[in-house]
Protein backbone atom coordinates (compact mmCIF):
# COMPACT_ATOMS: atom_id res chain seq x y z
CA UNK A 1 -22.16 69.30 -1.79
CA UNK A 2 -24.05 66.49 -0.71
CA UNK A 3 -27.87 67.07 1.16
CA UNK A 4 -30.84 64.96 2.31
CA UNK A 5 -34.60 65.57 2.21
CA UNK A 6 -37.18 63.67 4.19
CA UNK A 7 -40.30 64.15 3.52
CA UNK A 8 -42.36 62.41 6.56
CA UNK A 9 -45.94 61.95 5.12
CA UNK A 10 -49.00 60.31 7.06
CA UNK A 11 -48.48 56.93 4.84
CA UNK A 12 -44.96 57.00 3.65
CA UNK A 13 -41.60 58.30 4.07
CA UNK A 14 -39.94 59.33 1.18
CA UNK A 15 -36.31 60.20 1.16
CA UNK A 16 -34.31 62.14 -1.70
CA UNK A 17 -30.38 62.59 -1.67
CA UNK A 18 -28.66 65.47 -3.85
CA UNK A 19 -25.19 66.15 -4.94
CA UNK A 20 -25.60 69.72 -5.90
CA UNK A 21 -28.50 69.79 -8.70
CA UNK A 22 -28.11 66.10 -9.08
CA UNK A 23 -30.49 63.46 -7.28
CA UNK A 24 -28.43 60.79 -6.06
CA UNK A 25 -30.71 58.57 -4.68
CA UNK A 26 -34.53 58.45 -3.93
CA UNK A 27 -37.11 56.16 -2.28
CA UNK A 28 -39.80 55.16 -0.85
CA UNK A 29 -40.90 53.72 2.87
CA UNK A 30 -44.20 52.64 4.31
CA UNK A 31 -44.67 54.23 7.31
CA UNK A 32 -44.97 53.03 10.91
CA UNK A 33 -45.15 53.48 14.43
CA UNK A 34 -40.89 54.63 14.94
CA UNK A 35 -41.15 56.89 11.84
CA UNK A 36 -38.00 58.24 12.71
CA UNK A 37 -36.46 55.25 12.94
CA UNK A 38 -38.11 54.32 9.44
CA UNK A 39 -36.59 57.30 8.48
CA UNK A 40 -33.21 57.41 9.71
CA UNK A 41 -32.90 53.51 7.78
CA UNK A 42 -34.22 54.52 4.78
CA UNK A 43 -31.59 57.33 4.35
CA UNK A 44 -28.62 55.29 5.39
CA UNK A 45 -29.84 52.72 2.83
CA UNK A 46 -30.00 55.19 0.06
CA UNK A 47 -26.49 56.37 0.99
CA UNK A 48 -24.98 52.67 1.56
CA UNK A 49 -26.14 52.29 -2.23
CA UNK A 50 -24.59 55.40 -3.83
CA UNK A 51 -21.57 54.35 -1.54
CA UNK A 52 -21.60 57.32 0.99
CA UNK A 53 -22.74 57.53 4.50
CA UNK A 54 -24.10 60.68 6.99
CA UNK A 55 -20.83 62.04 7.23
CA UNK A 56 -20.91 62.88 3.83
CA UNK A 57 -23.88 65.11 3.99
CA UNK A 58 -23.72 68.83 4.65
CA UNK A 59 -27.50 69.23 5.59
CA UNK A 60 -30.74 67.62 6.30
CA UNK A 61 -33.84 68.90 6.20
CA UNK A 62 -37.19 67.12 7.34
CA UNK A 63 -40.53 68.31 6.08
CA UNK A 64 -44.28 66.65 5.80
CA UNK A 65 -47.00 65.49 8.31
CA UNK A 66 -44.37 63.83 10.88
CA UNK A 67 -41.19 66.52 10.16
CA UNK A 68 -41.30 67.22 13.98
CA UNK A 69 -40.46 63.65 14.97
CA UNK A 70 -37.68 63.26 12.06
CA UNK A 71 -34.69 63.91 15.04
CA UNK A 72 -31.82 63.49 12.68
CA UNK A 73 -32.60 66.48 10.55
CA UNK A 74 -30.87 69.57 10.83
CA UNK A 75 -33.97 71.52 10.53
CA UNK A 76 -37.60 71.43 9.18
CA UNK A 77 -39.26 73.49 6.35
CA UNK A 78 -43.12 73.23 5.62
CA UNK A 79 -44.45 70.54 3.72
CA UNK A 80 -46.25 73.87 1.26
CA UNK A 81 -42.82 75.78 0.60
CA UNK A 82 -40.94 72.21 0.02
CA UNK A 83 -44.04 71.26 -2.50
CA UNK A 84 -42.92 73.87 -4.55
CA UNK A 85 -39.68 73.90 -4.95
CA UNK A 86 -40.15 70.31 -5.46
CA UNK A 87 -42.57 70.37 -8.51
CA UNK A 88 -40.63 73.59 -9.81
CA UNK A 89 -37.35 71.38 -10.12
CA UNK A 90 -39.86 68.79 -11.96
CA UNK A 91 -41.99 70.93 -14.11
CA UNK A 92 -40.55 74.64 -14.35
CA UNK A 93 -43.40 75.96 -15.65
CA UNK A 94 -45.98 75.16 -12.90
CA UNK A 95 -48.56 78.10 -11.84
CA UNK A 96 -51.00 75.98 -9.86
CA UNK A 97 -49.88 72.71 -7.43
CA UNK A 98 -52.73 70.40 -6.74
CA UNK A 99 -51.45 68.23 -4.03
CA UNK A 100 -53.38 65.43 -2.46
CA UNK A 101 -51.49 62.74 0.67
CA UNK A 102 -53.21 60.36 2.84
CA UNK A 103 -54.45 63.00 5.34
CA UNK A 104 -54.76 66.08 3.51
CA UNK A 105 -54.91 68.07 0.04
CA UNK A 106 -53.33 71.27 -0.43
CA UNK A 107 -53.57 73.69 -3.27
CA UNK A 108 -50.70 76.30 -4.15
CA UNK A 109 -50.43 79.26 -6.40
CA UNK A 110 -47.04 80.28 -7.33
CA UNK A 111 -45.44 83.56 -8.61
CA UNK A 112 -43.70 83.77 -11.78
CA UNK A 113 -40.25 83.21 -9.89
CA UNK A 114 -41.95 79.59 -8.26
CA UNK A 115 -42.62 81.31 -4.90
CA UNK A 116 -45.92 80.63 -3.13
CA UNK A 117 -48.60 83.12 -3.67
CA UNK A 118 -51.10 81.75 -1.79
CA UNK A 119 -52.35 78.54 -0.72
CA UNK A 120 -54.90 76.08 0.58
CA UNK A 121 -55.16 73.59 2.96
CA UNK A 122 -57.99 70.51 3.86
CA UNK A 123 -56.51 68.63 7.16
CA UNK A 124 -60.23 68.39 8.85
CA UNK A 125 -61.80 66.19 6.53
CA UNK A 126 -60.78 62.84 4.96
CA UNK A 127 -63.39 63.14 2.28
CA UNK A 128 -60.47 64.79 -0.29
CA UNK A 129 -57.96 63.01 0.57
CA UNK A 130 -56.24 59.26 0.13
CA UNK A 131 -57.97 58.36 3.26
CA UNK A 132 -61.39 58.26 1.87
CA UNK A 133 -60.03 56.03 -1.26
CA UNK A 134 -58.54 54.07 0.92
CA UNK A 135 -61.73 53.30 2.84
CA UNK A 136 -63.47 52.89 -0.75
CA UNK A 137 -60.35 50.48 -1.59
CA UNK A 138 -61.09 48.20 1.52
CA UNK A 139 -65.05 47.96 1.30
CA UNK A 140 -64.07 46.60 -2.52
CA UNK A 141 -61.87 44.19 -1.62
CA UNK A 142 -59.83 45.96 -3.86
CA UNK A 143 -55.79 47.52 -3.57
CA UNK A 144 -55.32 51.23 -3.68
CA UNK A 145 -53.52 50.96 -6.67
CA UNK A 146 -56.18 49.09 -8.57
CA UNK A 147 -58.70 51.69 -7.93
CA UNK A 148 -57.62 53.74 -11.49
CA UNK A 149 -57.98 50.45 -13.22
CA UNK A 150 -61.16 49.71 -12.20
CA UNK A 151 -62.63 53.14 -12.38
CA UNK A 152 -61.68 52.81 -16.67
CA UNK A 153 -64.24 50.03 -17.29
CA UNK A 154 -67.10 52.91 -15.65
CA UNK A 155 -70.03 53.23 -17.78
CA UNK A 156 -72.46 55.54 -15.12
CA UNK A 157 -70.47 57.05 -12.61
CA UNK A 158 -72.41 56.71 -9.34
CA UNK A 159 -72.81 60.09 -7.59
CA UNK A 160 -71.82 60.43 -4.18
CA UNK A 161 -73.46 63.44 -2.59
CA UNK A 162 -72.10 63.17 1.26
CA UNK A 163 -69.48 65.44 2.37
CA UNK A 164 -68.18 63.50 5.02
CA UNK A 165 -66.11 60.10 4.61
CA UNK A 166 -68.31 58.35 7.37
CA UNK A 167 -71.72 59.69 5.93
CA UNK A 168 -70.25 58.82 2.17
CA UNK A 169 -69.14 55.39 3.29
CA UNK A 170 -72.44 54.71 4.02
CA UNK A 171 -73.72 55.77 1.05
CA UNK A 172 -70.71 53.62 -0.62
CA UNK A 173 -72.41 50.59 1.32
CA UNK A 174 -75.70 51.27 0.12
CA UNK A 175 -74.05 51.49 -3.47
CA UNK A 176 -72.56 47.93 -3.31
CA UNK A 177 -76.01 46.76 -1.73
CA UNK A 178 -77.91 48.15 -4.98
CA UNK A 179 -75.90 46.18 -6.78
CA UNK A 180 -73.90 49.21 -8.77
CA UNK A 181 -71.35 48.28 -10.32
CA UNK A 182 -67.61 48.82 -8.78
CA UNK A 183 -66.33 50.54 -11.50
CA UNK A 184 -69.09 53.08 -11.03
CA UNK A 185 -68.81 53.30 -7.63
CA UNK A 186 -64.98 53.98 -7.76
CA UNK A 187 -65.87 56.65 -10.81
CA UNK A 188 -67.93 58.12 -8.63
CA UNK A 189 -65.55 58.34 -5.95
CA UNK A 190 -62.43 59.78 -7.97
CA UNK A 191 -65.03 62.44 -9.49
CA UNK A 192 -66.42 63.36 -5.39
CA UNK A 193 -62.29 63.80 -4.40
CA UNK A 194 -61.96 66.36 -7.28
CA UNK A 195 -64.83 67.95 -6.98
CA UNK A 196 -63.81 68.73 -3.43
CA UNK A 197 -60.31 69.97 -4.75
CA UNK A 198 -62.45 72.20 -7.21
CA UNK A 199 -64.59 73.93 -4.44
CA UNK A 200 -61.12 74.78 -2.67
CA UNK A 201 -59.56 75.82 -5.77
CA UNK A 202 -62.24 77.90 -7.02
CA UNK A 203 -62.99 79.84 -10.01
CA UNK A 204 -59.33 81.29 -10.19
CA UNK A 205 -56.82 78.71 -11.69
CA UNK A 206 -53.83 79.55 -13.36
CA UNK A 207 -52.04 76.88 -15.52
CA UNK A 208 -50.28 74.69 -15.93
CA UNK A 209 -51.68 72.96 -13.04
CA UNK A 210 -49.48 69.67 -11.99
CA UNK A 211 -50.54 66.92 -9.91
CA UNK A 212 -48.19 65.60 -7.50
CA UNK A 213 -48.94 63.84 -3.87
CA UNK A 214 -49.50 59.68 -3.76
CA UNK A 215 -52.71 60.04 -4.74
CA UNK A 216 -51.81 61.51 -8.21
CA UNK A 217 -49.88 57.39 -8.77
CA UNK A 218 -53.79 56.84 -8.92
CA UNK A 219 -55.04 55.96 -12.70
CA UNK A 220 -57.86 58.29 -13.85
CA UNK A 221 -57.41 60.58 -10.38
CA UNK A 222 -55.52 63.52 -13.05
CA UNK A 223 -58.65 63.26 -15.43
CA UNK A 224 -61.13 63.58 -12.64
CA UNK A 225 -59.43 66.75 -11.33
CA UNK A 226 -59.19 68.25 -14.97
CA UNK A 227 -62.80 67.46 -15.46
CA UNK A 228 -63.74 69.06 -12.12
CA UNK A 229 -61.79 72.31 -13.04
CA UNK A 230 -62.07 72.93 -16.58
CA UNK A 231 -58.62 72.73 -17.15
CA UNK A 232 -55.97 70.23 -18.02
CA UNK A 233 -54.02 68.72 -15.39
CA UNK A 234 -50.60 67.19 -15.52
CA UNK A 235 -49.03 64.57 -12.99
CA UNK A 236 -45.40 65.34 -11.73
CA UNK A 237 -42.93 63.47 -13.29
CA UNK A 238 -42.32 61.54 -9.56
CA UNK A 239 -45.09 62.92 -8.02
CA UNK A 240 -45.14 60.94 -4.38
CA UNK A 241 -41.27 62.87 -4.19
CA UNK A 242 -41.66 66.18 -4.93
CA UNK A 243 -41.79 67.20 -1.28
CA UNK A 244 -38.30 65.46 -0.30
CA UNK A 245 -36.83 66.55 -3.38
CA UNK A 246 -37.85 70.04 -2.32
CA UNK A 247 -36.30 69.63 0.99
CA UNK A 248 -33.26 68.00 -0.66
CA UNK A 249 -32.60 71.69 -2.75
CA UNK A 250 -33.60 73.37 0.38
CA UNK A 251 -31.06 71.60 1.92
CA UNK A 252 -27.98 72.53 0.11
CA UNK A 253 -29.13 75.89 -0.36
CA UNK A 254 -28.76 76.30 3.53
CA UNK A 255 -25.99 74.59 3.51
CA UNK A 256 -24.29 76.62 0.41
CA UNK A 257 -25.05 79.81 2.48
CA UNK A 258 -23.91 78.92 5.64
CA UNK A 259 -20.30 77.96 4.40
CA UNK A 260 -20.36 81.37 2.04
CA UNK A 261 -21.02 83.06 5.16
């Protein structure tokens, strides 16, 4: 039985294609304006390559930030309950999901049996999130994907107190003006995200704790958050797909009971 998951996140689209427990096909789209659109041809390029096409699939479910506008899907399933059964088909063992996208971070706790216990959520402020590197990316001339890199050759990781993105961007400016050193800054930065994640997390954290969202694709971003919580933190083995791969299962699970039925 052959299912879809499209996960339709503030940045990207990412699309995962199962044949029973088996991913097919996976990737990744920037995304735009006509998300669903975005969508709809990343899917039918992912099947085109593994030689099938939408009459093939049983199901599709659409989950993330944009889910509502993904018309194509068969149904949508939050972005938290998709998380999970995402990172639990990656990492079996996971307790506590630290999960960090362009717009917002969300923390899970799962039972023993991968269900979600209780959970999190920062969608109000950009601070925590891949927004605010992304703002520290552009003031450094620098790509997102460079910030890890940079943040290694840190020797006095600048603090940044400000809890808001604007204020902290400031303060970011007046950093660069000083004449701190990037590195720093960008150490400084990673170490403000997690201590963010920390303060929603709290005292209470059960490992393992994995990593997964675009963010966790960041160098050092993992070591930051273990730092911040005092215990070690592990990135998902595809961590920008755990959310359509958790769709993808949800998918044919649907799908398995609605022909049993």
């Amino acid at each position: 039985m052959i299912c879809a998951g499209v996960d339709g996140g503030s940045r990207a689209i990412k699309v995962a294609v199962m044949d029973g427990g088996q991913v097919l096909a996976s990737g990744v789209h920037d995304q735009g304006v006509d998300h669903d659109g975005r969508a709809a041809r990343l899917l039918d390029d992912l099947l085109a390559g593994a030689g099938l096409g939408r009459g093939d699939l049983a199901r599709i479910v659409a989950t993330g930030y944009t889910r509502a506008g993904i018309t194509f899907a068969d149904t949508t399933i939050t972005e938290i309950t998709c998380h999970a059964v995402g990172v639990r088909r990656q990492a079996p063992d996971a307790a506590t999901i630290i999960e960090i996208g362009g717009q917002d971070s969300k923390l899970l706790r799962l039972n023993p049996d991968g269900s979600v216990r209780d959970f999190a959520m920062n969608d109000r402020c950009a601070a925590g999130t891949g927004r605010f590197l992304e703002v520290v990316a552009g003031r450094l001339g620098a790509d997102l994907e460079d910030l890890g890199n940079l943040a290694r050759s840190a020797t006095a990781p600048a603090p940044i107190s400000s809890m808001c993105v604007v204020f902290a961007e400031t303060e970011i400016i007046g950093l660069m003006s000083a004449g701190t050193k990037p590195a720093d800054i960008v150490a400084g930065v990673q170490a403000s995200v997690a201590s963010r994640v920390a303060a929603m997390l709290g005292r209470q954290v059960a490992p393992p704790v994995v990593f997964t969202g675009g963010v966790a694709l960041i160098p050092g971003m993992a070591k930051a958050l273990s730092e911040a919580i005092g215990t070690p933190v592990r990135v998902a083995p595809d961590p920008q797909m755990t959310g359509a791969l958790g769709a993808a299962i949800l998918a044919c699970r649907q799908a398995e009971a609605r022909d049993a039925s």
